[in-house]
Protein backbone atom coordinates (compact mmCIF):
# COMPACT_ATOMS: atom_id res chain seq x y z
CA UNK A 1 83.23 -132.62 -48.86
CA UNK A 2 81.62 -133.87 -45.39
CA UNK A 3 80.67 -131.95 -43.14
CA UNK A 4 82.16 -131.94 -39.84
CA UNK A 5 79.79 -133.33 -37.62
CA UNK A 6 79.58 -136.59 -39.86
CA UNK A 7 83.16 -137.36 -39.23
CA UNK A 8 84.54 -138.34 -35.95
CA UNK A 9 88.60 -138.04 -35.33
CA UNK A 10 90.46 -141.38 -34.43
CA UNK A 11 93.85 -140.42 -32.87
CA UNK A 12 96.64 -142.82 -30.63
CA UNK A 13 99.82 -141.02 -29.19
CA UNK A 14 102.55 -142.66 -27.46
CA UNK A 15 105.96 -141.09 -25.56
CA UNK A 16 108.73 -142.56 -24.51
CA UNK A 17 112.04 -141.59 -23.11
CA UNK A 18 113.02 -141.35 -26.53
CA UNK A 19 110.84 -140.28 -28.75
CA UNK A 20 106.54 -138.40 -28.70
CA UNK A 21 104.58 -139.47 -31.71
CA UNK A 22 101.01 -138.41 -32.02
CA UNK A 23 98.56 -139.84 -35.16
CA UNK A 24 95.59 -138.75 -36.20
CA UNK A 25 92.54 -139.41 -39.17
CA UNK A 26 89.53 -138.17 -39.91
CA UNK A 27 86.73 -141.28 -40.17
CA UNK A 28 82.91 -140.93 -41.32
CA UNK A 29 80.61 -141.78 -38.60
CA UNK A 30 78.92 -144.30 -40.04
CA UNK A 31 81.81 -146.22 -41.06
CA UNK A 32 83.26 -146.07 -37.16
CA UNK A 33 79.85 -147.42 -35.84
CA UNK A 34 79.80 -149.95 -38.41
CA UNK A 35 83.36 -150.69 -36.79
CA UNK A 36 82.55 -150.78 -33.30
CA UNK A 37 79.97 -152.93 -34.08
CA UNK A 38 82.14 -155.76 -35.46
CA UNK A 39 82.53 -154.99 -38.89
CA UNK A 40 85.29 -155.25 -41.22
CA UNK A 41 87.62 -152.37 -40.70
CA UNK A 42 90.07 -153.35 -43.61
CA UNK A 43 87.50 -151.77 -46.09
CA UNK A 44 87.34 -148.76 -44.51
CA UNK A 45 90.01 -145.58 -46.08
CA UNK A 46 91.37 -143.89 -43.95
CA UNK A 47 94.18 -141.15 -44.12
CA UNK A 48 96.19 -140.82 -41.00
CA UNK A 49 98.40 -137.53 -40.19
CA UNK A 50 100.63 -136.81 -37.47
CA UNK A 51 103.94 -136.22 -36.34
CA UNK A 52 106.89 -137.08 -34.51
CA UNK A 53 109.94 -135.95 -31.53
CA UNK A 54 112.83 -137.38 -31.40
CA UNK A 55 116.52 -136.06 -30.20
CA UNK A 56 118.72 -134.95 -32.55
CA UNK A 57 121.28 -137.48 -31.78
CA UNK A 58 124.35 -135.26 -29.90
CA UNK A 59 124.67 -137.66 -27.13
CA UNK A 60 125.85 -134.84 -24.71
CA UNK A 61 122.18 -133.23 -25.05
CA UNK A 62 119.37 -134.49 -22.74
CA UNK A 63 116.75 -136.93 -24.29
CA UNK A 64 113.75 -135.31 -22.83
CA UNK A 65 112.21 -131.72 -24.02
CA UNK A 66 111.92 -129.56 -21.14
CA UNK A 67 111.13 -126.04 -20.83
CA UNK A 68 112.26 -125.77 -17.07
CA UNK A 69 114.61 -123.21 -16.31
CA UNK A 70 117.40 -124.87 -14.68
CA UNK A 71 117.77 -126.64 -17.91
CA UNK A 72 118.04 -124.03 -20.02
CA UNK A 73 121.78 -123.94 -19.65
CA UNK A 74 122.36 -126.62 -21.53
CA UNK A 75 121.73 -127.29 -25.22
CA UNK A 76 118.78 -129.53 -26.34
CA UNK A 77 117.91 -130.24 -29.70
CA UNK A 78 115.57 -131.84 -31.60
CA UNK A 79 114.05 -133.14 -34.70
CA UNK A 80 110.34 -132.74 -35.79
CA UNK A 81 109.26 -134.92 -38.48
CA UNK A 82 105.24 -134.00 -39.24
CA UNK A 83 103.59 -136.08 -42.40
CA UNK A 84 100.42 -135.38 -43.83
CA UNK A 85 97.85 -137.38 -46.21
CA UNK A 86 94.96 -134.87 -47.60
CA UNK A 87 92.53 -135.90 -50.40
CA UNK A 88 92.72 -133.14 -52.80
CA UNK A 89 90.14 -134.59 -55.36
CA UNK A 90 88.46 -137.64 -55.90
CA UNK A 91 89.97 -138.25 -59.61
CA UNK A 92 93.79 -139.36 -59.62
CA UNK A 93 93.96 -137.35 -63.08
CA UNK A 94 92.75 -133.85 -61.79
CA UNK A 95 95.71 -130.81 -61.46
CA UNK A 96 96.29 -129.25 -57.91
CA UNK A 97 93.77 -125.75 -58.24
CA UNK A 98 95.62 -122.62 -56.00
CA UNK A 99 92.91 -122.84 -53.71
CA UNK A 100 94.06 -126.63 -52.97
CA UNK A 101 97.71 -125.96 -52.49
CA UNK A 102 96.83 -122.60 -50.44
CA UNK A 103 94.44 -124.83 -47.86
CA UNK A 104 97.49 -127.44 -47.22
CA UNK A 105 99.85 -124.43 -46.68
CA UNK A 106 97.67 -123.16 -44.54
CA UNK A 107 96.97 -126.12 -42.26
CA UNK A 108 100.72 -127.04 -42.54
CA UNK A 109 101.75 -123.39 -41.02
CA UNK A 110 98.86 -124.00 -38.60
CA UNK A 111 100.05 -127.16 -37.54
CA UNK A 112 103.40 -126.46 -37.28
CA UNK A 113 103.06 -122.94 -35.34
CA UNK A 114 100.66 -125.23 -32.68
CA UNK A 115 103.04 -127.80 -32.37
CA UNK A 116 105.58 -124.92 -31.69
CA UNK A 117 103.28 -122.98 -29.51
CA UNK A 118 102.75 -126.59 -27.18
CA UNK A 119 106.47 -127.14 -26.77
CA UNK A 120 107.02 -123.67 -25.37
CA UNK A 121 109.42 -123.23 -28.61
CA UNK A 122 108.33 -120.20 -30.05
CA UNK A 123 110.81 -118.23 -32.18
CA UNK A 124 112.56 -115.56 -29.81
């Protein structure tokens, strides 16, 4: 694997009344310069995670998170859809190991309890 300081993170967010998306992916440094200096990105692999807000769909609940007090009163709900693309091995043919499957868990708890922790959402 690469170490960190040869890869650069490439990430575009946008909000909306309606919905919060955020995307991210990892990129090797040399491929972005070779980018931003006019080559061809279509050759370049990339595997972009993120994850997405939107309301739940009850029309009676507000559209827009909010951890403000004088909205507390009313019920707000949500749905958090989070997807994920990690490179396990390099051969198509090779079986998950433990440690594999026990790294995603890991950064998919992580992730989740940060995106939690940002929204003011914690479990009470």
């Amino acid at each position: 694997m690469k170490s960190k300081e040869n890869m650069w993170m490439v990430q575009d967010s946008c909000t909306s009344t309606y919905e919060s998306m955020v995307v991210c992916a990892p990129v090797s440094v040399p491929n972005m310069q070779s980018v931003m200096a006019g080559c061809d990105s279509s050759t370049i692999a990339i595997l972009p995670s993120g994850f997405s807000i939107l309301p739940d769909g009850v029309e009676t609940r507000p559209l827009v998170i909010t951890s403000k007090a004088q909205n507390q009163s009313r019920d707000g709900g949500s749905l958090l859809t989070v997807g994920f693309q990690i490179l396990t091995s390099d051969s198509p043919t090779s079986k998950l190991s433990v440690e594999s499957v026990e790294s995603v868990n890991a950064l998919i708890s992580s992730t989740l309890r940060n995106i939690k922790a940002g929204l003011q959402c914690e479990d009470q």
